[in-house]
N, C-alpha and C. Protein backbone atom coordinates (compact mmCIF):
# COMPACT_ATOMS: atom_id res chain seq x y z
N UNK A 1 -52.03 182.27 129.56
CA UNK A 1 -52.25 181.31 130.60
C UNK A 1 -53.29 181.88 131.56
N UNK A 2 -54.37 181.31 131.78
CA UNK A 2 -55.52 181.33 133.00
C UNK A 2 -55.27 180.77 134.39
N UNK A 3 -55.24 181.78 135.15
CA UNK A 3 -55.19 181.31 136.36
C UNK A 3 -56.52 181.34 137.40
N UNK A 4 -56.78 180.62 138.13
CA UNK A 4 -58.13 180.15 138.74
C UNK A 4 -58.15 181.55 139.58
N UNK A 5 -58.97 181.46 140.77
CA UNK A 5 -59.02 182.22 142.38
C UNK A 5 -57.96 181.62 142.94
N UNK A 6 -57.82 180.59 142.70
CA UNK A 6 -56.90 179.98 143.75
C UNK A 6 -55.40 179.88 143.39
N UNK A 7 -54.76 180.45 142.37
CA UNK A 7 -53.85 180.91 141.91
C UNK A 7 -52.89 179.96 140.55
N UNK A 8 -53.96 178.65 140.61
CA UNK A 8 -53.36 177.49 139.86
C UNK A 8 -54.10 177.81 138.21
N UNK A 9 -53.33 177.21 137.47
CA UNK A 9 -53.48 177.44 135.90
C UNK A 9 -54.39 175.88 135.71
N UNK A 10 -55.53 176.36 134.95
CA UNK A 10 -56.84 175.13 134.05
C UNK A 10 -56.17 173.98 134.27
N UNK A 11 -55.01 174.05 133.35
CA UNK A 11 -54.18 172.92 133.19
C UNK A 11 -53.86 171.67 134.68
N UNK A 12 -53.22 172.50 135.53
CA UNK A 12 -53.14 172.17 137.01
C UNK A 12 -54.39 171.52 137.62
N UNK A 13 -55.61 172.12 137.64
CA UNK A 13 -56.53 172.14 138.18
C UNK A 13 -56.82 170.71 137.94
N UNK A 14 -57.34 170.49 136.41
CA UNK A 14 -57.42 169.26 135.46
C UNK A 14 -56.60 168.04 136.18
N UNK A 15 -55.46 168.45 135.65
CA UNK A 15 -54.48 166.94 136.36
C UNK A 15 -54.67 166.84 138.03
N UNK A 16 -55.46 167.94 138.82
CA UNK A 16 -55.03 167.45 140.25
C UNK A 16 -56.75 166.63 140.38
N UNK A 17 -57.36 167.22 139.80
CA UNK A 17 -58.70 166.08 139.37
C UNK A 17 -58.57 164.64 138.74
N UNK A 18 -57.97 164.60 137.88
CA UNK A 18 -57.53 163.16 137.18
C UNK A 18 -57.04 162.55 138.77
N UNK A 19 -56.21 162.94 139.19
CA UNK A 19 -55.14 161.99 140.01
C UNK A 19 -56.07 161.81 141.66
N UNK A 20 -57.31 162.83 141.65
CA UNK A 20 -57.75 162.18 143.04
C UNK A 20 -59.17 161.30 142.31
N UNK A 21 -59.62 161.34 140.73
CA UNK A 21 -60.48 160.46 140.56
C UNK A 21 -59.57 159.09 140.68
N UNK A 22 -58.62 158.86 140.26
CA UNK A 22 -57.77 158.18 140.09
C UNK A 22 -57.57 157.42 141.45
N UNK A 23 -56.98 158.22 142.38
CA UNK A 23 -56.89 157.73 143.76
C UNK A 23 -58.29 157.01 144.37
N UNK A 24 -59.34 157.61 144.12
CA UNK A 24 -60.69 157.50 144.52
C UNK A 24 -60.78 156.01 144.12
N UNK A 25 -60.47 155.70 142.97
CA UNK A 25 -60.92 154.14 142.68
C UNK A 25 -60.03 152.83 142.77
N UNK A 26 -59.09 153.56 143.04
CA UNK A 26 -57.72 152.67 143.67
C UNK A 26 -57.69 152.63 144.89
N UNK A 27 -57.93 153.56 145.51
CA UNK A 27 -58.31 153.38 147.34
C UNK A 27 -58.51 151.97 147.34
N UNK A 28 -60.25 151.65 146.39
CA UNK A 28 -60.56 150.17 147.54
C UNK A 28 -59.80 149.27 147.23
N UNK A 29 -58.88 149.02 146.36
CA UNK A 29 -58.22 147.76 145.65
C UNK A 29 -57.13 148.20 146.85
N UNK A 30 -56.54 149.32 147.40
CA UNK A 30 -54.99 148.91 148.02
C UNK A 30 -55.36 148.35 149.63
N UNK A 31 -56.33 148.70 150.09
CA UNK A 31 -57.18 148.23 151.18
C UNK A 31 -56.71 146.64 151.12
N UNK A 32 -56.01 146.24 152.60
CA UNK A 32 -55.74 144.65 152.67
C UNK A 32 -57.11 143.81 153.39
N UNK A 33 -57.12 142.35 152.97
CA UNK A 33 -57.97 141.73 153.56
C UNK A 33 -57.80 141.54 154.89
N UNK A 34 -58.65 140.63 155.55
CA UNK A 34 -58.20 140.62 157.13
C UNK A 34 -58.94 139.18 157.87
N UNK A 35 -58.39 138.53 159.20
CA UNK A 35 -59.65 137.82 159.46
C UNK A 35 -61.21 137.71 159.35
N UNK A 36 -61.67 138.55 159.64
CA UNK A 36 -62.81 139.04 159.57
C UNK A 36 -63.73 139.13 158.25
N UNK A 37 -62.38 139.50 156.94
CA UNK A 37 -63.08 139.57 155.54
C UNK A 37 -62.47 138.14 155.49
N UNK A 38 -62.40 136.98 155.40
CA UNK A 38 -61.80 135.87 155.14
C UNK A 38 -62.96 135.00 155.70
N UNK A 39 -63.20 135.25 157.02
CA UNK A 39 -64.82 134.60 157.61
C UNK A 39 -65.57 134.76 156.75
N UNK A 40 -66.20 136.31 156.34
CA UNK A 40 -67.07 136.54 155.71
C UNK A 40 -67.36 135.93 154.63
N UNK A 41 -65.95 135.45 153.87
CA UNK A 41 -66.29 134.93 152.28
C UNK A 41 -66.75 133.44 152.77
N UNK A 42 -65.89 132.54 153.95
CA UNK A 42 -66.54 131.15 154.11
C UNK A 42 -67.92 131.07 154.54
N UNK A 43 -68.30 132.20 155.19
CA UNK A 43 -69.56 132.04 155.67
C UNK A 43 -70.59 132.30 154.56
N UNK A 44 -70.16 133.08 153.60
CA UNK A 44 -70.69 133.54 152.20
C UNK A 44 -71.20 132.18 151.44
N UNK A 45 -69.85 131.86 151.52
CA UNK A 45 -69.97 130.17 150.69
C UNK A 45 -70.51 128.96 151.06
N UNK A 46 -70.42 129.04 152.73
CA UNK A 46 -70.45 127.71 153.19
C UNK A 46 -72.10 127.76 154.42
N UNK A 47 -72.12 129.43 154.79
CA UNK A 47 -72.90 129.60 155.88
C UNK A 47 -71.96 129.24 157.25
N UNK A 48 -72.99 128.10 157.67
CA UNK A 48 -72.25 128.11 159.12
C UNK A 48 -71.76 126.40 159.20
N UNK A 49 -71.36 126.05 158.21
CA UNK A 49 -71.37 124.25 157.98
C UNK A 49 -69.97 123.98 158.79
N UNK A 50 -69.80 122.95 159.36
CA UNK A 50 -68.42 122.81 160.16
C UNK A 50 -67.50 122.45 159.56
N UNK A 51 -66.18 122.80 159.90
CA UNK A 51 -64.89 122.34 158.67
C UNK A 51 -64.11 121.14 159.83
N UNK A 52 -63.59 120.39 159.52
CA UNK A 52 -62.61 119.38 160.06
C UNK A 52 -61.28 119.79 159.26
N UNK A 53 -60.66 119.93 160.67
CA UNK A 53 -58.92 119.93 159.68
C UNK A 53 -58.70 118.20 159.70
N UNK A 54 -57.42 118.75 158.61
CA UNK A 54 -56.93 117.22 158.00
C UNK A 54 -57.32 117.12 156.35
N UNK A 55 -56.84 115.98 156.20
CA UNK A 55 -56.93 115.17 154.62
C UNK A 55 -56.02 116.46 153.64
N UNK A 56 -55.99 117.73 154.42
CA UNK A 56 -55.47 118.60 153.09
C UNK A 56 -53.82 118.95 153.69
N UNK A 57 -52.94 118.41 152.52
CA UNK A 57 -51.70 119.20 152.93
C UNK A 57 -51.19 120.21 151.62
N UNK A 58 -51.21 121.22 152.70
CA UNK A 58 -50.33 122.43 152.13
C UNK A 58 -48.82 122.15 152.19
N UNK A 59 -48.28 122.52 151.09
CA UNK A 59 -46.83 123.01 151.12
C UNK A 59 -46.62 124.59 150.64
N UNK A 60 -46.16 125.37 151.50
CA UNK A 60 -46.08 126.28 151.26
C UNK A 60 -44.88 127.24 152.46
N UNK A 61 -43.80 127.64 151.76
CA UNK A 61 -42.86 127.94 152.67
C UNK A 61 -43.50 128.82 153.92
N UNK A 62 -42.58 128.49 154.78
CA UNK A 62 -42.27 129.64 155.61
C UNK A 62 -42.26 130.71 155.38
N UNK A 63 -41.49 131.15 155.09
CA UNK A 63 -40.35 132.06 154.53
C UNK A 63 -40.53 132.83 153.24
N UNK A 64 -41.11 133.54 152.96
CA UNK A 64 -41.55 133.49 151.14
C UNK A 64 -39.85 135.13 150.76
N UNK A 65 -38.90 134.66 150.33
CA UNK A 65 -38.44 136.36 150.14
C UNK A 65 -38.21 136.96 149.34
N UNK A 66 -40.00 136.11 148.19
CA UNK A 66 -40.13 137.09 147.43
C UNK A 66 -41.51 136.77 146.98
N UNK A 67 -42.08 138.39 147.39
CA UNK A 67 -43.88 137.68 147.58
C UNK A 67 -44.70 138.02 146.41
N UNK A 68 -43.48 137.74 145.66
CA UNK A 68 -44.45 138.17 143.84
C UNK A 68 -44.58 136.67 143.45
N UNK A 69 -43.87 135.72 144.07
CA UNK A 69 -43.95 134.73 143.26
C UNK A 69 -43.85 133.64 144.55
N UNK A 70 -44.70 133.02 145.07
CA UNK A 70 -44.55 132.32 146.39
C UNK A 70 -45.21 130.53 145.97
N UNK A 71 -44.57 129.57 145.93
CA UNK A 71 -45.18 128.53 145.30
C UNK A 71 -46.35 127.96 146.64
N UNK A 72 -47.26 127.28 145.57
CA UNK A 72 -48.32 126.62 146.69
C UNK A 72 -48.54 125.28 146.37
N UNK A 73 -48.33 124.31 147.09
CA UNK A 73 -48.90 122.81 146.65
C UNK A 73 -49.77 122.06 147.40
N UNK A 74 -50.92 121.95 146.83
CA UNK A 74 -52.23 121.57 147.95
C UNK A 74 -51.84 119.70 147.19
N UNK A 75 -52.30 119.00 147.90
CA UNK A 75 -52.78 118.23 147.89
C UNK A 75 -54.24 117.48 148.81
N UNK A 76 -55.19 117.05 148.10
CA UNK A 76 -56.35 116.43 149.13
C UNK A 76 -56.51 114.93 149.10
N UNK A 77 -56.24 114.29 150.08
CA UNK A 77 -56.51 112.92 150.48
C UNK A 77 -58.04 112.24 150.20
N UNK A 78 -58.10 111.58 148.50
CA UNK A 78 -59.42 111.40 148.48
C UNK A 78 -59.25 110.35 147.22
N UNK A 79 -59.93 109.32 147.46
CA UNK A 79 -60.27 108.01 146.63
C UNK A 79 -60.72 108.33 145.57
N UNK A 80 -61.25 109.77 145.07
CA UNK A 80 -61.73 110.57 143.84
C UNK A 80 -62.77 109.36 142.96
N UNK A 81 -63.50 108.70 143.84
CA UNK A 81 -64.63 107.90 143.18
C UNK A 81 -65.63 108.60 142.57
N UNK A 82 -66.27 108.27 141.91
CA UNK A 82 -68.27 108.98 141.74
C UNK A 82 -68.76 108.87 143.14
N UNK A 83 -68.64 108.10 144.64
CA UNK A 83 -69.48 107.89 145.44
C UNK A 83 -68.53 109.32 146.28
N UNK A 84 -67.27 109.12 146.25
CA UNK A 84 -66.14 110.05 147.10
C UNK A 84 -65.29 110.79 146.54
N UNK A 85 -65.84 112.25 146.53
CA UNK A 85 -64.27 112.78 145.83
C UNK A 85 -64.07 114.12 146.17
N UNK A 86 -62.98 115.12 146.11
CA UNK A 86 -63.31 115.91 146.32
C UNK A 86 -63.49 117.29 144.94
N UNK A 87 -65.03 117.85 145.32
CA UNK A 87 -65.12 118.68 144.43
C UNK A 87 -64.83 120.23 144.07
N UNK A 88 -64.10 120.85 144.96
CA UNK A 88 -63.48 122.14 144.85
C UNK A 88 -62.78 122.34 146.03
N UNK A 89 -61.41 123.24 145.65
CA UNK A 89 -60.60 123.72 146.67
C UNK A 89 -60.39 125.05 146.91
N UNK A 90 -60.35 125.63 147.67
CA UNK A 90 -60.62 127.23 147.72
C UNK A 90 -59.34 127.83 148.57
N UNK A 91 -59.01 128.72 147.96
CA UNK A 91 -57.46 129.27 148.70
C UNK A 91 -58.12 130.79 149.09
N UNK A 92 -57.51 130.94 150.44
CA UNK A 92 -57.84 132.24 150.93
C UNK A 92 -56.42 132.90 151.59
N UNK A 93 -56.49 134.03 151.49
CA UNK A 93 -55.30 135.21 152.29
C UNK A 93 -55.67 135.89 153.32
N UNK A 94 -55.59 135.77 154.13
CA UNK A 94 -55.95 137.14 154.91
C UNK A 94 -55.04 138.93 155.22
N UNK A 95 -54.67 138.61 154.14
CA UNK A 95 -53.77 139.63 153.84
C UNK A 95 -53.21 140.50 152.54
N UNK A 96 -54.18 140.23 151.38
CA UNK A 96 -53.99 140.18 150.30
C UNK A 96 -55.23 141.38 150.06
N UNK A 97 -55.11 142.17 149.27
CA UNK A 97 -56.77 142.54 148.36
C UNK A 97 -58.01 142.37 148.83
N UNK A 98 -58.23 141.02 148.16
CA UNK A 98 -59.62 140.14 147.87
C UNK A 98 -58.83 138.80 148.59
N UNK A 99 -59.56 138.27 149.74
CA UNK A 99 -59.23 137.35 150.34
C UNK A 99 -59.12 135.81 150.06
N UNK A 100 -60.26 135.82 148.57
CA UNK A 100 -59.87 134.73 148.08
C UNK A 100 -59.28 134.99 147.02
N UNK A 101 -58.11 133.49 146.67
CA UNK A 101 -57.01 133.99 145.81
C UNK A 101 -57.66 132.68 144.72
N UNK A 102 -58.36 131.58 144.80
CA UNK A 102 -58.60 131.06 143.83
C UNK A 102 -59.79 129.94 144.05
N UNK A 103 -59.92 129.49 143.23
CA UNK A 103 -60.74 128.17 143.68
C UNK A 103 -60.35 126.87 142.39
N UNK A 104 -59.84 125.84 142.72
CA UNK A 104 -59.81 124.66 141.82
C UNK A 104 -60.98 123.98 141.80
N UNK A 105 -61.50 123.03 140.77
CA UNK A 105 -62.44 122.45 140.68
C UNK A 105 -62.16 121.04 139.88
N UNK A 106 -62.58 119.59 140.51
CA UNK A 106 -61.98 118.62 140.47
C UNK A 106 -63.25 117.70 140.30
N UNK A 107 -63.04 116.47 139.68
CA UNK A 107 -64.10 115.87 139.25
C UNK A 107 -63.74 114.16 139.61
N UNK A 108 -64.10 112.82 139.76
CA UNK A 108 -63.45 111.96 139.84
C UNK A 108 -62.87 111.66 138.43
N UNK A 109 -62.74 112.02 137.63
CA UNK A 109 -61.60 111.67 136.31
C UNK A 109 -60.20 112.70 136.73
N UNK A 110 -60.77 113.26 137.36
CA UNK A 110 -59.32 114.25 137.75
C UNK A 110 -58.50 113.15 138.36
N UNK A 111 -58.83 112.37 138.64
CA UNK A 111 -58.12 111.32 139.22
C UNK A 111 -57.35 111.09 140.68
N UNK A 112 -56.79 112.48 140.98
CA UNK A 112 -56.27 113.09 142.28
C UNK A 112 -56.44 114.01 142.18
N UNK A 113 -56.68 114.98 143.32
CA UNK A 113 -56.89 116.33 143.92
C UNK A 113 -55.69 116.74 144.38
N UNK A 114 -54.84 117.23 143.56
CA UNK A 114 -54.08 117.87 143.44
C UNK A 114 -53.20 119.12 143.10
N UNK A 115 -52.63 119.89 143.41
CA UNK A 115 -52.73 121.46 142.32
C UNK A 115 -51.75 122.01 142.58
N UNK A 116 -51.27 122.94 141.95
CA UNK A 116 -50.05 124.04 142.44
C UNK A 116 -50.39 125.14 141.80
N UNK A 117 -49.14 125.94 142.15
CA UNK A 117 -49.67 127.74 141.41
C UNK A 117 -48.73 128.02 142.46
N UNK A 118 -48.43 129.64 141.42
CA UNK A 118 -47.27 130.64 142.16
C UNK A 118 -48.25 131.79 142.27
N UNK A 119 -48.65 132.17 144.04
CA UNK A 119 -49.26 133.10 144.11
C UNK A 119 -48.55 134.40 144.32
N UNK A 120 -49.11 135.78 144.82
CA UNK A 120 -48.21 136.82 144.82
C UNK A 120 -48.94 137.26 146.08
N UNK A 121 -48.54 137.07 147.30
CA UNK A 121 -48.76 137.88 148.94
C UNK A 121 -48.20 139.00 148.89
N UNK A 122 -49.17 139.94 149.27
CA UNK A 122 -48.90 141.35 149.55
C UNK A 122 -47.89 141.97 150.83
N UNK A 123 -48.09 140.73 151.93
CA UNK A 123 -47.09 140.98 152.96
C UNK A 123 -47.65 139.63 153.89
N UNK A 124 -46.76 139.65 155.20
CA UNK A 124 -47.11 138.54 156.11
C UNK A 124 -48.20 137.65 156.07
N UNK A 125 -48.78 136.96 155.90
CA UNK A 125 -50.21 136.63 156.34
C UNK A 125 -50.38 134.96 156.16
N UNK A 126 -51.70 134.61 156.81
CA UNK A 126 -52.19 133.42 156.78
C UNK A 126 -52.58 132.61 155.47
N UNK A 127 -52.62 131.12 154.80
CA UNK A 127 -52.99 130.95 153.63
C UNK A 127 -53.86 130.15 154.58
N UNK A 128 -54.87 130.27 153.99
CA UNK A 128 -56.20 129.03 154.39
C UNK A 128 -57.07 128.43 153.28
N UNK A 129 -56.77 127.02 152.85
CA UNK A 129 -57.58 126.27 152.39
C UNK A 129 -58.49 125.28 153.13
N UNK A 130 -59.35 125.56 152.11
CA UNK A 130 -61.03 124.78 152.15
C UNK A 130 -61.21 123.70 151.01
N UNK A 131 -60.88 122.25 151.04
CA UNK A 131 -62.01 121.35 150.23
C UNK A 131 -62.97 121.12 150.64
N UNK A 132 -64.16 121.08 149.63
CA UNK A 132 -65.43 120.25 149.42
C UNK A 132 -65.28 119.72 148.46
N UNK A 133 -65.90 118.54 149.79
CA UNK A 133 -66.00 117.14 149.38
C UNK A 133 -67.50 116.83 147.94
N UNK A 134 -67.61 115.81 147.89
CA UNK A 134 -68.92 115.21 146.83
C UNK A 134 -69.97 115.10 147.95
N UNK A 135 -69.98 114.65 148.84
CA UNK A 135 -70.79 114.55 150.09
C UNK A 135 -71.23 115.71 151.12
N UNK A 136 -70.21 116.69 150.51
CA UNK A 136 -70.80 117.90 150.97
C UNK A 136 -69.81 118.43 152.60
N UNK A 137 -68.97 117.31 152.87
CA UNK A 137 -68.22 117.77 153.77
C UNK A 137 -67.34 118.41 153.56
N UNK A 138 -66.38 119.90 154.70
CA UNK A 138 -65.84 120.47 154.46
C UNK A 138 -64.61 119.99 155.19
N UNK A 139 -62.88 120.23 154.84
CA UNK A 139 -61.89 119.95 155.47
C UNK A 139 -61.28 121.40 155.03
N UNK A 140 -60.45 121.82 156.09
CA UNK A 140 -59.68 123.05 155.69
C UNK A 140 -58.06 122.65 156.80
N UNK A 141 -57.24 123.70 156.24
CA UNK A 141 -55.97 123.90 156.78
C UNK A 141 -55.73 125.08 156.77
N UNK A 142 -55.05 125.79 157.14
CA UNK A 142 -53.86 126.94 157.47
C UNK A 142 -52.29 126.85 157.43
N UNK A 143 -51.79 127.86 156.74
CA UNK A 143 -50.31 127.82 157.35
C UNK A 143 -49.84 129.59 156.83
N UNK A 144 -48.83 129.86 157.62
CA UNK A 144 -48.47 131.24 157.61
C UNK A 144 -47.45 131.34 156.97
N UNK A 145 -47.15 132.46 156.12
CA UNK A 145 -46.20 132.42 155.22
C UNK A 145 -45.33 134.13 155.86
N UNK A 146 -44.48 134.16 155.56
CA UNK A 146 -43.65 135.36 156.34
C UNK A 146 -43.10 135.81 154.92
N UNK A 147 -43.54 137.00 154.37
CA UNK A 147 -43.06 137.94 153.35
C UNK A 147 -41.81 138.42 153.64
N UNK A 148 -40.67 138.44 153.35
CA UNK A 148 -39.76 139.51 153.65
C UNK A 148 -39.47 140.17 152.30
N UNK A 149 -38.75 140.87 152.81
CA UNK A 149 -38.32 142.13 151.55
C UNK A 149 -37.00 142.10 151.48
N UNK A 150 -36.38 141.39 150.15
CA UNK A 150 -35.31 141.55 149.63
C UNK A 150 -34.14 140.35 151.02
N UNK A 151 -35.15 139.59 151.40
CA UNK A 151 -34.52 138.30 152.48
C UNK A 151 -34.43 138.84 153.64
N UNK A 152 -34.33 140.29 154.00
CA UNK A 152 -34.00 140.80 155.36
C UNK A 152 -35.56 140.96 156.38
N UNK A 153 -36.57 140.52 156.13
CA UNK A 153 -37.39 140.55 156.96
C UNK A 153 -38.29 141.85 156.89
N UNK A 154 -40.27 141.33 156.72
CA UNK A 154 -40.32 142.54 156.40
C UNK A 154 -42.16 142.78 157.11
């Protein structure tokens, strides 16, 4: 068995390298999103275009107490014509990873703008959706979802 200067054996040395390259590239993924990275992506997408709340309802608990599996039900208020409809919906976290968690995309044969999905929140935070419209207008909402851990609050 070889031991370094520093009194640790090759072997040692090796695995304490694996585990901080390791750490090194997992760092940025455990890093949470935040207001600030949540602006950035609408302003990314949208620039500086104005949003109107309304036409979009979220359902999405309160309460989530269990944030691996948290249901979401958007619906968007829209006549889904060729002249009017709406053409994508964009879900954001401010508390998650990567702040956006998805984007739907809707056409007037979609018939209604509608959607669901079981997302997975990392802890407390804001959900904020964005439709665009066919016309290019934006509508968004918010609502806050409260993670607890194991129902006791967290």
């Amino acid at each position: 068995m070889t031991m370094t200067s520093a009194g640790i054996t090759r072997r040692q040395a090796i695995g304490s390298a694996a585990i901080a390259v390791f750490a090194a590239a997992l760092a940025p993924r455990l890093a949470l999103a935040d207001e600030a990275a949540v602006a950035a992506e609408l302003k990314k997408l949208y620039a500086d275009k104005p949003m109107t709340e309304g036409r979009i309802k979220l359902d999405v608990p309160q309460i989530a107490e269990n944030g691996l599996v948290v249901p979401l039900n958007i619906d968007v208020e829209s006549p889904m014509t060729a002249a009017d409809h709406v053409k994508a919906v964009h879900v954001f976290a401010d508390g998650n990873p990567l702040p956006q968690i998805l984007t739907y995309r809707f056409t007037p044969e979609s018939g209604k703008a509608s959607a669901s999905i079981r997302m997975r929140l990392a802890q407390t935070q804001t959900i904020i959706c964005v439709a665009e419209m066919s016309d290019g207008r934006l509508y968004s909402a918010k609502a806050g979802v409260k993670v607890t851990i194991g129902g006791c609050g967290g």
